[in-house]
C-alpha atoms as a PDB file:
ATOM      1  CA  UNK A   1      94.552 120.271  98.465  1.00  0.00           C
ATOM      2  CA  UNK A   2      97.215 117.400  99.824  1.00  0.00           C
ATOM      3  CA  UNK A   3      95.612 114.182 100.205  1.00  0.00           C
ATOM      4  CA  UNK A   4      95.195 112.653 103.761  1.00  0.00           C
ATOM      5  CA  UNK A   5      96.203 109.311 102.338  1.00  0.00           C
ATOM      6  CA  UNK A   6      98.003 107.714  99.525  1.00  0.00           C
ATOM      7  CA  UNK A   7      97.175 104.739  98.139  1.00  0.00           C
ATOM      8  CA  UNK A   8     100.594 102.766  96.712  1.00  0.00           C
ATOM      9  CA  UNK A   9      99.382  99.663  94.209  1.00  0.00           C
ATOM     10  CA  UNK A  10     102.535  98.267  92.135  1.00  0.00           C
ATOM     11  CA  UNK A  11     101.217  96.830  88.870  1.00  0.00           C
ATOM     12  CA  UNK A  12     102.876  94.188  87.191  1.00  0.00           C
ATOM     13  CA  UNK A  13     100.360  91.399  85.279  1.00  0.00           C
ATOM     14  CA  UNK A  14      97.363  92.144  87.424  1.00  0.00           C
ATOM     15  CA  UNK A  15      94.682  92.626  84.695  1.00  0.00           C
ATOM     16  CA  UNK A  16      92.072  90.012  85.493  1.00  0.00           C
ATOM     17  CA  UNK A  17      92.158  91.462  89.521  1.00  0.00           C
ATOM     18  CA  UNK A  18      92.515  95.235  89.570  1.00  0.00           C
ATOM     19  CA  UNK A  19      88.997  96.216  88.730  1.00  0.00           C
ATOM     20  CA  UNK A  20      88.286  94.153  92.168  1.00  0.00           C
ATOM     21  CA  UNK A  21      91.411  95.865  93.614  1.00  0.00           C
ATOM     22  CA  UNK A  22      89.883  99.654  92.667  1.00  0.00           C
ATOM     23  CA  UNK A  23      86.532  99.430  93.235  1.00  0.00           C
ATOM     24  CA  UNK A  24      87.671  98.458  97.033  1.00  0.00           C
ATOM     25  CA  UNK A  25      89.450 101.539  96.831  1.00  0.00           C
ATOM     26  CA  UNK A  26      86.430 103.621  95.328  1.00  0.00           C
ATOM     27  CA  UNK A  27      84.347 101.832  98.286  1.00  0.00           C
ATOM     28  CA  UNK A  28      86.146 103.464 101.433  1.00  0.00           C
ATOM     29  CA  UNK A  29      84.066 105.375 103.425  1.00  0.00           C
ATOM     30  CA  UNK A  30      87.045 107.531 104.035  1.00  0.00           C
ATOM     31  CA  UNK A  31      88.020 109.371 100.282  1.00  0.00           C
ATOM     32  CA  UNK A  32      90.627 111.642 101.059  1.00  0.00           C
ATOM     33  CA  UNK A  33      92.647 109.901  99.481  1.00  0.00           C
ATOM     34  CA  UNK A  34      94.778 109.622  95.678  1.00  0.00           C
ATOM     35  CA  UNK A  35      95.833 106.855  94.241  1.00  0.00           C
ATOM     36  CA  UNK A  36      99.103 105.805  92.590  1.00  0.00           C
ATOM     37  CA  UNK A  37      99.864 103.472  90.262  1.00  0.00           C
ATOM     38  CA  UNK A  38     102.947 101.878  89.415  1.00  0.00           C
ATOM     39  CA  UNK A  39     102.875  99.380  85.898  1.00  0.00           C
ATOM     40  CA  UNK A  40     106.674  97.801  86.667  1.00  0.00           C
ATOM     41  CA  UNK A  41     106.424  96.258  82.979  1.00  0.00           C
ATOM     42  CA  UNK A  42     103.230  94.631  82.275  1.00  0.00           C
ATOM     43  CA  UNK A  43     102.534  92.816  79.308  1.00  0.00           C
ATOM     44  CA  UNK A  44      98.980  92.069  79.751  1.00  0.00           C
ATOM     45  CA  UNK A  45      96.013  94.823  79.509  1.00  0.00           C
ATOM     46  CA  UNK A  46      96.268  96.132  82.979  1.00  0.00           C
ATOM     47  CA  UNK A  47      98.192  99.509  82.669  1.00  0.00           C
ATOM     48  CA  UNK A  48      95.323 100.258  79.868  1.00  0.00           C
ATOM     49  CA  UNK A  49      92.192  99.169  82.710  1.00  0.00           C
ATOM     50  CA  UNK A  50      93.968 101.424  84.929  1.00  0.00           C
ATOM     51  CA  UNK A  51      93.937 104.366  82.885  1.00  0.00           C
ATOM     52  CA  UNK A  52      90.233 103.876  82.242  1.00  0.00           C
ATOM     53  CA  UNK A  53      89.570 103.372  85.988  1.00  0.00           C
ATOM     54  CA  UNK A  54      91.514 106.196  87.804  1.00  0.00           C
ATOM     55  CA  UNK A  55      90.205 109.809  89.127  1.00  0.00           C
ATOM     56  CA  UNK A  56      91.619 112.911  87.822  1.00  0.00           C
ATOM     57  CA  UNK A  57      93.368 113.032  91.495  1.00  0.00           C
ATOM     58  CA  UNK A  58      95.324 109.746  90.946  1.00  0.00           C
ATOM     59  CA  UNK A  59      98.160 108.923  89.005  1.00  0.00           C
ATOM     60  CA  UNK A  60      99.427 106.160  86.433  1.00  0.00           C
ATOM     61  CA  UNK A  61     103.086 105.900  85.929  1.00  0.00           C
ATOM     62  CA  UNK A  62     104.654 103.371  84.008  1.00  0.00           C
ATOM     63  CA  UNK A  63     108.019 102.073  84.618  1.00  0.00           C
ATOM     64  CA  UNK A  64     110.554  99.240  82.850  1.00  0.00           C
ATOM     65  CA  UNK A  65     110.083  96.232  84.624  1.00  0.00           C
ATOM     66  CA  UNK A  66     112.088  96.880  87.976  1.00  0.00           C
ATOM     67  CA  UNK A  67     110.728  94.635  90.709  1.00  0.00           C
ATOM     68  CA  UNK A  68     108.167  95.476  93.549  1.00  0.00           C
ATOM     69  CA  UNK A  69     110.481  97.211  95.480  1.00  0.00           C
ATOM     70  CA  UNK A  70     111.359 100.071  92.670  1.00  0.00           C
ATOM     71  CA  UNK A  71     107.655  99.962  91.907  1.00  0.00           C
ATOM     72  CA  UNK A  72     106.507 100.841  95.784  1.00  0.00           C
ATOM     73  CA  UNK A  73     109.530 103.301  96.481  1.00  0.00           C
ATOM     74  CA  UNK A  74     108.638 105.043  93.149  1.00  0.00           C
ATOM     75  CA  UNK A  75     104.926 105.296  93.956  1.00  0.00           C
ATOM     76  CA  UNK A  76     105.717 106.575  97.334  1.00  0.00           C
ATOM     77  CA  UNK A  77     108.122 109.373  95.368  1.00  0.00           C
ATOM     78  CA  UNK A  78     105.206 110.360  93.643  1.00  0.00           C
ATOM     79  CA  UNK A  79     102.556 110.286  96.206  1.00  0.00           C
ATOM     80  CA  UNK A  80     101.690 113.135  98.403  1.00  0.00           C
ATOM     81  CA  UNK A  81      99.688 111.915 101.162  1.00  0.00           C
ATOM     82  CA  UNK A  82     100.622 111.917 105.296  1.00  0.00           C
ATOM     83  CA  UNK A  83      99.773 108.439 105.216  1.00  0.00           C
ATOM     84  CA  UNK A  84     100.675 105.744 102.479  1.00  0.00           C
ATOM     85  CA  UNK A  85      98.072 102.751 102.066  1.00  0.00           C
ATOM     86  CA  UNK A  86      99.834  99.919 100.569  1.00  0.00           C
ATOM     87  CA  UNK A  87      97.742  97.236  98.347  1.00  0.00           C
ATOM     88  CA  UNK A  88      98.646  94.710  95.981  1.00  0.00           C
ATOM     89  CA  UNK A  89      96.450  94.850  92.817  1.00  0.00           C
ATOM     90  CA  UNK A  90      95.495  90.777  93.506  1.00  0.00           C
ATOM     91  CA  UNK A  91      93.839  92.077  96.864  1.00  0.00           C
ATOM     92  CA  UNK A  92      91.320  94.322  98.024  1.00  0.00           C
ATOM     93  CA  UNK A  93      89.643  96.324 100.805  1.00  0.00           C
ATOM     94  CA  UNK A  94      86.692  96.413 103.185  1.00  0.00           C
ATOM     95  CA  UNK A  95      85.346  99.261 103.000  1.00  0.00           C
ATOM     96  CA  UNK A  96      86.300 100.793 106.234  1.00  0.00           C
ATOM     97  CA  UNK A  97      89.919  99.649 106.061  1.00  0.00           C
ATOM     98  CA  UNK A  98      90.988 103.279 105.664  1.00  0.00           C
ATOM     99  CA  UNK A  99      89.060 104.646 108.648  1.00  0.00           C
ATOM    100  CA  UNK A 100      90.147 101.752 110.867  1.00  0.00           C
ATOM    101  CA  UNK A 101      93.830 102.425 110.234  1.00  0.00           C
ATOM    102  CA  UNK A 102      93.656 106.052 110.875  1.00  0.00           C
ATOM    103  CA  UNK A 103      91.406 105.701 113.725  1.00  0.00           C
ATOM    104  CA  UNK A 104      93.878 103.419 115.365  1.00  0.00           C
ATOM    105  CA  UNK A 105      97.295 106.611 114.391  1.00  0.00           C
ATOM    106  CA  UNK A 106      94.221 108.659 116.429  1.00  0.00           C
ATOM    107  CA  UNK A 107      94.263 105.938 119.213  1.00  0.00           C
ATOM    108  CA  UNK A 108      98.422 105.507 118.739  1.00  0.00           C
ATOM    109  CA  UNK A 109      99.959 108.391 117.663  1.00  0.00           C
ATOM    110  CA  UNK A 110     103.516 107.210 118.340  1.00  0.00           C
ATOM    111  CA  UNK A 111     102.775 104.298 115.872  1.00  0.00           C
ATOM    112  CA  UNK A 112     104.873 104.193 112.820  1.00  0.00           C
ATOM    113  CA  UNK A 113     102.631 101.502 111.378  1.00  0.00           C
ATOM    114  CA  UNK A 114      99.245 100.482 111.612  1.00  0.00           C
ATOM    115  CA  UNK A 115      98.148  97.167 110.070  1.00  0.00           C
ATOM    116  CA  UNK A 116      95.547  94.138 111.165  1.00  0.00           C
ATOM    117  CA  UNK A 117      94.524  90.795 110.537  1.00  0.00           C
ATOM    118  CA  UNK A 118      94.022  89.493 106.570  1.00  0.00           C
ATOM    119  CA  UNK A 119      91.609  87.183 105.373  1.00  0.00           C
ATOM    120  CA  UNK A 120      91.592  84.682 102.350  1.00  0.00           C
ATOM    121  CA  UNK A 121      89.256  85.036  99.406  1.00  0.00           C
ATOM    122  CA  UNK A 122      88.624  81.303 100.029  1.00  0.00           C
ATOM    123  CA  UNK A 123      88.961  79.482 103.443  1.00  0.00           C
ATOM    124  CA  UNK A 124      92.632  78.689 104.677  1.00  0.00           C
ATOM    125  CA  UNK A 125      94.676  80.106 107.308  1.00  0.00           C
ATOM    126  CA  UNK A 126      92.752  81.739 110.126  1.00  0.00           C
ATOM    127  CA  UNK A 127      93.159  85.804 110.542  1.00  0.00           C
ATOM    128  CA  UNK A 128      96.110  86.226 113.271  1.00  0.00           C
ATOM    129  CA  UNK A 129      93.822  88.555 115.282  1.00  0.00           C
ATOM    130  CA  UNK A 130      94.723  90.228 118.727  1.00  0.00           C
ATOM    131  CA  UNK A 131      91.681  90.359 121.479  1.00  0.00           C
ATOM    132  CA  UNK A 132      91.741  94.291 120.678  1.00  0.00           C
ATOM    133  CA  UNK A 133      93.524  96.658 119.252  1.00  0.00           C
ATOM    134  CA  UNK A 134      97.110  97.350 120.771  1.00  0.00           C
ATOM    135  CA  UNK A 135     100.120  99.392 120.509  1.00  0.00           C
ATOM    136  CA  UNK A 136     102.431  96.519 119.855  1.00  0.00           C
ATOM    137  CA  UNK A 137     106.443  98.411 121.578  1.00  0.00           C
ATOM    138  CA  UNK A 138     107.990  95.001 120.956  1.00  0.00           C
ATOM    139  CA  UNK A 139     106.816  93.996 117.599  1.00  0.00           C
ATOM    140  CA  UNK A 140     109.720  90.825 117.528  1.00  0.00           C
ATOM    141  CA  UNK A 141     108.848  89.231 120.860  1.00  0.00           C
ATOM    142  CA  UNK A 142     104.771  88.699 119.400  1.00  0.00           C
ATOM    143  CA  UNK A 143     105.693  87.547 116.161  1.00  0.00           C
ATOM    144  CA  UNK A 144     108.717  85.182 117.531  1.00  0.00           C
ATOM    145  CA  UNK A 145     105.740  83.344 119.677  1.00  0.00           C
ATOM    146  CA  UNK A 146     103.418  83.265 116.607  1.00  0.00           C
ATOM    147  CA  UNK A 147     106.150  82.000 114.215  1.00  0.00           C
ATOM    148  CA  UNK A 148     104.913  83.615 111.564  1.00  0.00           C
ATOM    149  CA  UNK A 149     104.603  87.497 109.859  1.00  0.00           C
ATOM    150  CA  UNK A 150     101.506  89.244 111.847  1.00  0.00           C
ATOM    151  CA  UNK A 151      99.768  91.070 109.023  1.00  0.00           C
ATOM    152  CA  UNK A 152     100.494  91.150 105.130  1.00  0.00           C
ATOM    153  CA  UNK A 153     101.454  93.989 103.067  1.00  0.00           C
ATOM    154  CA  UNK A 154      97.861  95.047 102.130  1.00  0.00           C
ATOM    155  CA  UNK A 155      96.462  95.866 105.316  1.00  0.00           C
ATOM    156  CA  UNK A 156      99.440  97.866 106.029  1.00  0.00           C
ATOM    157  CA  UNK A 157      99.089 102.165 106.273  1.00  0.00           C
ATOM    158  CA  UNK A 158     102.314 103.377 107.425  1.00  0.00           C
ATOM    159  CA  UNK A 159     103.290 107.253 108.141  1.00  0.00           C
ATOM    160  CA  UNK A 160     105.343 109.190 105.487  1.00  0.00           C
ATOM    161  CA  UNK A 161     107.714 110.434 108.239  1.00  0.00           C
ATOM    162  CA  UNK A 162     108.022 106.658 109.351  1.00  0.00           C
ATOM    163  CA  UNK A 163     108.831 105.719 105.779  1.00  0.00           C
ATOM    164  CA  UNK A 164     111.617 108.154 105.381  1.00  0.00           C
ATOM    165  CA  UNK A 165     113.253 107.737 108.447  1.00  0.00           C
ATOM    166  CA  UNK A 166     113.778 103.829 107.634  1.00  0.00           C
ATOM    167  CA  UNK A 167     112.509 102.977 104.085  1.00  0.00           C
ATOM    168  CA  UNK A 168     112.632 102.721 101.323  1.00  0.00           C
ATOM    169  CA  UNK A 169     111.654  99.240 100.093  1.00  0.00           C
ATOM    170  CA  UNK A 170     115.441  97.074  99.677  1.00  0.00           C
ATOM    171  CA  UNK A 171     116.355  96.045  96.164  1.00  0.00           C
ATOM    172  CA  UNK A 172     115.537  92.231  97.261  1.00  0.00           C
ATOM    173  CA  UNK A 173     113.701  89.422  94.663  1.00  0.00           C
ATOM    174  CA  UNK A 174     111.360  88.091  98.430  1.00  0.00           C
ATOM    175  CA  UNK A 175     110.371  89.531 100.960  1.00  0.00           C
ATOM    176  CA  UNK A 176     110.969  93.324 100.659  1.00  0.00           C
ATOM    177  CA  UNK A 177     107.746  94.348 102.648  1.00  0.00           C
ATOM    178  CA  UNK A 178     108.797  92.112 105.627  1.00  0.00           C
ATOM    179  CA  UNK A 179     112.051  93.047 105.567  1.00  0.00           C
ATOM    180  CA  UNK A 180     110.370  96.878 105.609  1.00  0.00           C
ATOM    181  CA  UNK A 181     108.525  96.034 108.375  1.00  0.00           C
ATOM    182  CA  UNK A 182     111.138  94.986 111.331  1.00  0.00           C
ATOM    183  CA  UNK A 183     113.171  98.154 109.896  1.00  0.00           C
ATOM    184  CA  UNK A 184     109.656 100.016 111.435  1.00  0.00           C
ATOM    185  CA  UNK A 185     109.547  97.964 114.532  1.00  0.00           C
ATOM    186  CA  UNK A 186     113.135  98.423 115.642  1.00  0.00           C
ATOM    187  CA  UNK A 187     112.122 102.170 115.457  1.00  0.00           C
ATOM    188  CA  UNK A 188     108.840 102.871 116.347  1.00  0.00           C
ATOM    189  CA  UNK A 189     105.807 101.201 118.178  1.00  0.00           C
ATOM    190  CA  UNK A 190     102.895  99.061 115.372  1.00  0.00           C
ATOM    191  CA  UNK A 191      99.357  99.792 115.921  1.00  0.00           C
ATOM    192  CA  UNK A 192      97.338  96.464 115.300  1.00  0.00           C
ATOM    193  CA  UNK A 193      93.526  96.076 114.628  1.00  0.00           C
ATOM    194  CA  UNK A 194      91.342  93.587 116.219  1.00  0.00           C
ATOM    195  CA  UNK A 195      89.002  93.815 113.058  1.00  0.00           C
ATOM    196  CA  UNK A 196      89.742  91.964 109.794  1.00  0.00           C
ATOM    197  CA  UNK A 197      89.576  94.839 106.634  1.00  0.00           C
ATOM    198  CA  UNK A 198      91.806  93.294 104.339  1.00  0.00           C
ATOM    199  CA  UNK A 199      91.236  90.079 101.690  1.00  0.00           C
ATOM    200  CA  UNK A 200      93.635  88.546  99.848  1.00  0.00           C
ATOM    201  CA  UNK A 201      93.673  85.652  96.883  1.00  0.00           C
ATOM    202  CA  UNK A 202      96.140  82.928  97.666  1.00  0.00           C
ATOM    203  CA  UNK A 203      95.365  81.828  93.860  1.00  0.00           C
ATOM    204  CA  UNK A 204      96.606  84.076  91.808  1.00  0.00           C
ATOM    205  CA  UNK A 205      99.923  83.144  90.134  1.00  0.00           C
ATOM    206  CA  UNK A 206     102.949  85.423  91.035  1.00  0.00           C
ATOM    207  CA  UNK A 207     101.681  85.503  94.454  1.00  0.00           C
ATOM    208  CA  UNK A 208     103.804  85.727  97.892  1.00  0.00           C
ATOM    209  CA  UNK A 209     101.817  82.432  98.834  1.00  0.00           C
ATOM    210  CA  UNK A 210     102.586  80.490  95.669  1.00  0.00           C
ATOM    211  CA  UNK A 211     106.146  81.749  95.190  1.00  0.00           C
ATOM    212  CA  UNK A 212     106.578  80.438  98.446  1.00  0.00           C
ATOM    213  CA  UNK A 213     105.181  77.370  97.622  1.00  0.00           C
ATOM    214  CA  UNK A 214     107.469  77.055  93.883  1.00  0.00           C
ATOM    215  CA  UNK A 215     110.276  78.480  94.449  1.00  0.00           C
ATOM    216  CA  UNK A 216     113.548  77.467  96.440  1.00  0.00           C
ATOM    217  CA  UNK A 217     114.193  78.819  99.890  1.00  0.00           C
ATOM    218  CA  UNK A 218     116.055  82.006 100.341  1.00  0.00           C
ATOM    219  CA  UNK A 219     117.645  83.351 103.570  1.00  0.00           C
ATOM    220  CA  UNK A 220     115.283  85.403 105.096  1.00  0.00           C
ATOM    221  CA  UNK A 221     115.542  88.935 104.507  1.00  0.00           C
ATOM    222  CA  UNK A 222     114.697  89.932 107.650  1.00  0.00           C
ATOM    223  CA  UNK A 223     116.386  88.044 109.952  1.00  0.00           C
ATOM    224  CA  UNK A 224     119.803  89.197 107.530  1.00  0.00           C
ATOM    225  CA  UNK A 225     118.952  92.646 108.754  1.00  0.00           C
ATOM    226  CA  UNK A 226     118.464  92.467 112.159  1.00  0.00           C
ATOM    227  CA  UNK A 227     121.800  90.405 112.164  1.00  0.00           C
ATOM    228  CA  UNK A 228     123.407  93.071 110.757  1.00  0.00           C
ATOM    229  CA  UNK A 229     121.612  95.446 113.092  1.00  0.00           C
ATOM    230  CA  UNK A 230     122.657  93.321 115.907  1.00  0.00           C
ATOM    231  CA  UNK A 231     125.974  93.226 114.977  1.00  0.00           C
ATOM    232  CA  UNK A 232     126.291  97.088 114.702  1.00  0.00           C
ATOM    233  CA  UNK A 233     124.401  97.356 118.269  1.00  0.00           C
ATOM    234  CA  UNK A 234     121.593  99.455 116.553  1.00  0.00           C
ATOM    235  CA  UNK A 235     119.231  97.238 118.275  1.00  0.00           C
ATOM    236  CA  UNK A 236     117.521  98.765 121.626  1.00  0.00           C
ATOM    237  CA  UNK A 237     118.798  97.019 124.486  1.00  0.00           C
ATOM    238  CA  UNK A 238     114.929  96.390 125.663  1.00  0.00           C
ATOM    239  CA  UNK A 239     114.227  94.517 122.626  1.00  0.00           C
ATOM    240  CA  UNK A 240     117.702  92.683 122.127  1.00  0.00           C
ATOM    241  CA  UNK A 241     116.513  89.277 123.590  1.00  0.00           C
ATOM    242  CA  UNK A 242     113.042  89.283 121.710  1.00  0.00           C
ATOM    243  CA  UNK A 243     114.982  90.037 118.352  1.00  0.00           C
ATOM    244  CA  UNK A 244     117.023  87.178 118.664  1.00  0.00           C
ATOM    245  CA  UNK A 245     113.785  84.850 119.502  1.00  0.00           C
ATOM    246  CA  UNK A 246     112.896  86.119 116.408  1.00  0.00           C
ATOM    247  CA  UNK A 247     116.184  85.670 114.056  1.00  0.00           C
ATOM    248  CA  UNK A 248     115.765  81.735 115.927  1.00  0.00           C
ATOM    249  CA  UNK A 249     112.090  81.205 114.862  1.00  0.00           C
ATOM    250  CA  UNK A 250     112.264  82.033 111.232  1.00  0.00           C
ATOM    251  CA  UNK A 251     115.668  80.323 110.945  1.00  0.00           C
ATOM    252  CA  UNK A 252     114.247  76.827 112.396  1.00  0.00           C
ATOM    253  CA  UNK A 253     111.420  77.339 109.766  1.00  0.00           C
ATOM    254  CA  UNK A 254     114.000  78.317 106.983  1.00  0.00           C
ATOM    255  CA  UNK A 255     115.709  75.070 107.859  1.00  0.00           C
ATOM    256  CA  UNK A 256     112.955  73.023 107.857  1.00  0.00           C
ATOM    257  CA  UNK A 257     112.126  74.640 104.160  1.00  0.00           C
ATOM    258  CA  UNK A 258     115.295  73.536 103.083  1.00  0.00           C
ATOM    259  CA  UNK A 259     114.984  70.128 103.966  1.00  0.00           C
ATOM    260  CA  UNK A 260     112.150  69.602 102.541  1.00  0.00           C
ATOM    261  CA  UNK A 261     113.578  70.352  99.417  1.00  0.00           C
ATOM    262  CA  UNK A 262     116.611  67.847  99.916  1.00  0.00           C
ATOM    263  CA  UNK A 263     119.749  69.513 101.497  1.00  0.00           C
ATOM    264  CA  UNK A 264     120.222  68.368 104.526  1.00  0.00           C
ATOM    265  CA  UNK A 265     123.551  69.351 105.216  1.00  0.00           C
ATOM    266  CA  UNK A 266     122.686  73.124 104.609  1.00  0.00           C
ATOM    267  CA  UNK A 267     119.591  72.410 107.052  1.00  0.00           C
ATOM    268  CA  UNK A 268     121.588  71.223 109.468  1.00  0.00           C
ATOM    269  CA  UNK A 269     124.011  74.415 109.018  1.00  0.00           C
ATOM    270  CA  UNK A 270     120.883  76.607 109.458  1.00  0.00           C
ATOM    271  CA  UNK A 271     119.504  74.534 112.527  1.00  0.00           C
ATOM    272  CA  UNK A 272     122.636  75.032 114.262  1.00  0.00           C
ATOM    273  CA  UNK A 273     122.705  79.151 113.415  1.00  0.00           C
ATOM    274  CA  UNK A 274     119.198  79.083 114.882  1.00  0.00           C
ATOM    275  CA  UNK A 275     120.490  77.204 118.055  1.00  0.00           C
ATOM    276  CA  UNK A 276     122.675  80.095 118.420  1.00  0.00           C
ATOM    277  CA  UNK A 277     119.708  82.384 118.913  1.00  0.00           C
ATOM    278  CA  UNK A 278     118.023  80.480 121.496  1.00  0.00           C
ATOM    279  CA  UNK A 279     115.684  78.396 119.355  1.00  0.00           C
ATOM    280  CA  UNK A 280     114.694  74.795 120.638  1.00  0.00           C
ATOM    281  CA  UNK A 281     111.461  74.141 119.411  1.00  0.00           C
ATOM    282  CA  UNK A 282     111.701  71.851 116.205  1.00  0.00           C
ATOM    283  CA  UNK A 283     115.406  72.088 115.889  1.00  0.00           C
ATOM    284  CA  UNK A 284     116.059  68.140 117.173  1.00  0.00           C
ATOM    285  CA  UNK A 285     113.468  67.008 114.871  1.00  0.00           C
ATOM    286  CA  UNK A 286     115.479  68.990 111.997  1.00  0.00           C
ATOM    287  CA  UNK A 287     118.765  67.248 112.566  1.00  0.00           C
ATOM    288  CA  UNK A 288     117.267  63.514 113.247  1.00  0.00           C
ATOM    289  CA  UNK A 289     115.191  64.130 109.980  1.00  0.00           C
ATOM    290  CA  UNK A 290     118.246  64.972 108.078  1.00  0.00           C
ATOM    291  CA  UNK A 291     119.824  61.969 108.176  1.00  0.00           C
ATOM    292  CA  UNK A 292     116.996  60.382 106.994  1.00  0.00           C
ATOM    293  CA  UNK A 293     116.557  59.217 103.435  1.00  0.00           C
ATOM    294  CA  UNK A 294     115.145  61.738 101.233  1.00  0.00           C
ATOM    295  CA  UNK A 295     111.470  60.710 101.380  1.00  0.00           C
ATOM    296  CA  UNK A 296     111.525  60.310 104.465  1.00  0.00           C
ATOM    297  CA  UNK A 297     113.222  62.978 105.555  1.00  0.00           C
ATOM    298  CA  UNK A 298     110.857  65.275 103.739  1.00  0.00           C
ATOM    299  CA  UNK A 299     107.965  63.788 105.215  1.00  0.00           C
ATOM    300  CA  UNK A 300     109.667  63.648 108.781  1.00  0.00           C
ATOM    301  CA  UNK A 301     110.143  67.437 108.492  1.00  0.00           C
ATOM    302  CA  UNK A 302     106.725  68.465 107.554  1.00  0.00           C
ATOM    303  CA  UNK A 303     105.688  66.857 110.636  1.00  0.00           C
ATOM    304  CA  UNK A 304     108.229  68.762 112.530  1.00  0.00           C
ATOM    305  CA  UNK A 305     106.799  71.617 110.790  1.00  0.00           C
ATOM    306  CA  UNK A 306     103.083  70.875 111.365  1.00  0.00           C
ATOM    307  CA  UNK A 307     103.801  70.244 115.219  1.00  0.00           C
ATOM    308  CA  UNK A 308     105.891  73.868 115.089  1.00  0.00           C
ATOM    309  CA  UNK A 309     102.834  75.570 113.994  1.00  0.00           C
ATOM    310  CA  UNK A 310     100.234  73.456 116.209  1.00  0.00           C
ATOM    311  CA  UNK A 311     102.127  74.731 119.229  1.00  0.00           C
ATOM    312  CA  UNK A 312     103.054  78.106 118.262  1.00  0.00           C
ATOM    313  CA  UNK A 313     100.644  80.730 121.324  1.00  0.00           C
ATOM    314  CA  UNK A 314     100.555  83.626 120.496  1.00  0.00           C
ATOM    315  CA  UNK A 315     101.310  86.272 123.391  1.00  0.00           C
ATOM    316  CA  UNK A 316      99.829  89.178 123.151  1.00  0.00           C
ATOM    317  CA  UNK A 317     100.325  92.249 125.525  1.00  0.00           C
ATOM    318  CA  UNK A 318      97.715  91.979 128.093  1.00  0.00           C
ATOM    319  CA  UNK A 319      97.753  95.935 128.694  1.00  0.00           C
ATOM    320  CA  UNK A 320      98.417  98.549 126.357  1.00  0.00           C
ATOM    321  CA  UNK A 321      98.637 101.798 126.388  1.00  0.00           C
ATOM    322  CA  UNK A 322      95.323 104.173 127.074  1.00  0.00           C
ATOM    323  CA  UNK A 323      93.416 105.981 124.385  1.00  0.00           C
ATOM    324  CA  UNK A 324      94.604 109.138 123.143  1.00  0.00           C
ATOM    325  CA  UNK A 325      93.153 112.139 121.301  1.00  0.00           C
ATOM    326  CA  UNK A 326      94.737 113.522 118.242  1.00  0.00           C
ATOM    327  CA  UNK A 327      94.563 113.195 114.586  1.00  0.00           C
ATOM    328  CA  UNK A 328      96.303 111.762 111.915  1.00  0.00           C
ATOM    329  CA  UNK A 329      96.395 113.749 108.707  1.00  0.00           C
END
């Protein structure tokens, strides 16, 4: 019998985490479920763990190092599931993440996506948690007022017809789920969760937090395709204004990033392409900053940043839509 749900975990150096990562999976009070396994080129002993730790019902499949993306798109090729669960082998589960997500498709059936709120292994950044669950039909116009993503790859369970309307994953180094994700919100309506089911470990080397931390700043992904999309007029004319908040917010912060690691002409070139979206908040502080010395410059644009973030309010819908009966699977 077809799986409900099919759980998508790209392996790649993941050893010393994927026993947590599994036995969140073998926790879930919902089991109709397989799991699939991508190794994109480990080294390490992982790809052998999995093999010891998987049902007859899932599936290992190893692969020459390819990059996430190749790794998720071929997992989702080989799954078989109405719904694909996606978790990173660094992360793991509560065990009624499952039957949270497809409650909410129950609640949402018009949602191509259904994600919530992720919390770190060890205390940082709160949970970006709505009062309840909603129907998010403007995904862009919530996220532009947060400045910053609302929910992380792992607590993401998206529809297979969703997926293969707009996926798959793009052949990008950063940022391929992200960049995923607005594809699904230009299209369809995201179901979020009120209820945190989802941990992740900000430690672990190779992760989206520390890359982001070591590495040098790349042009966001996602605001390149919704300028494209704009561009093309394959944007919704309800959601034209909100997208453009958007492409503004994450440019101010990609400027700001590249400051801070000492070009301040191309920050200045970035500030100015965010202007042209509407953005005002920070963008001042980005150009007086630049023509700072370096030291101070980098520590004039962290405080821009910090005071960005301090005053970022999120708003939530205040109404969504009503319940609705229906299943998922």
């Amino acid at each position: 019998m077809r799986p409900c749900i099919s759980v998508i975990v790209p392996l790649f150096n993941k050893e010393p985490y994927l026993e947590r990562c599994l036995a969140s999976v073998r926790a879930q009070t919902l089991q109709d479920l397989e799991v699939i396994i991508v190794d994109d080129g480990s080294t390490d002993g992982g790809p052998a763990l999995a093999a010891g730790l998987l049902t007859d019902r899932d599936r290992l499949i190893r692969q020459a190092n390819a990059g996430p993306s190749a790794a998720r798109n071929r997992a989702v090729q080989e799954s078989s599931g109405d719904l694909l669960a996606f978790l990173d082998a660094d992360d793991t589960w509560m065990d009624d993440h499952l039957a949270d997500k497809v409650a909410l498709f129950e609640r949402f059936p018009e949602a191509g996506l259904a994600a919530g709120p992720t919390r770190p292994m060890r205390p940082g950044e709160s949970p970006l948690a709505p009062p309840k669950d909603l129907l998010l039909t403007d995904y862009f116009a919530v996220a532009a007022s947060a400045r910053r993503h609302l929910f992380q790859t792992s607590s993401v369970v998206m529809r297979r017809s969703a997926f293969d309307r707009v996926g798959p994953f793009a052949p990008i180094p950063h940022g391929q789920d992200s960049e995923l994700w607005v594809r699904v919100a230009l299209v369809f309506p995201i179901a979020i969760a009120q209820r945190v089911t989802t941990e992740y470990d900000q430690d672990v080397p190779g992760s989206v937090i520390r890359v982001h931390q070591e590495r040098r700043p790349v042009y966001p992904p996602t605001v390149a395709t919704l300028k494209e999309r704009l561009g093309a007029g394959a944007v919704p004319d309800r959601i034209v204004s909100s997208v453009r908040a958007y492409c503004g917010e994450w440019l101010t912060d990609h400027a700001i990033e590249i400051l801070r690691c000492g070009d301040a002409v191309e920050a200045r070139a970035v500030a100015a392409e965010a202007v042209g979206f509407g953005a005002r908040s920070g963008v001042m502080g980005i150009r007086v900053a630049s023509h700072l010395p370096r030291p101070l410059a980098r520590f004039a644009v962290r405080a821009v940043g910090r005071a960005r973030r301090a005053n970022a309010h999120v708003r939530w819908p205040l109404a969504g839509p009503g319940l609705r009966e229906g299943g998922s699977c």
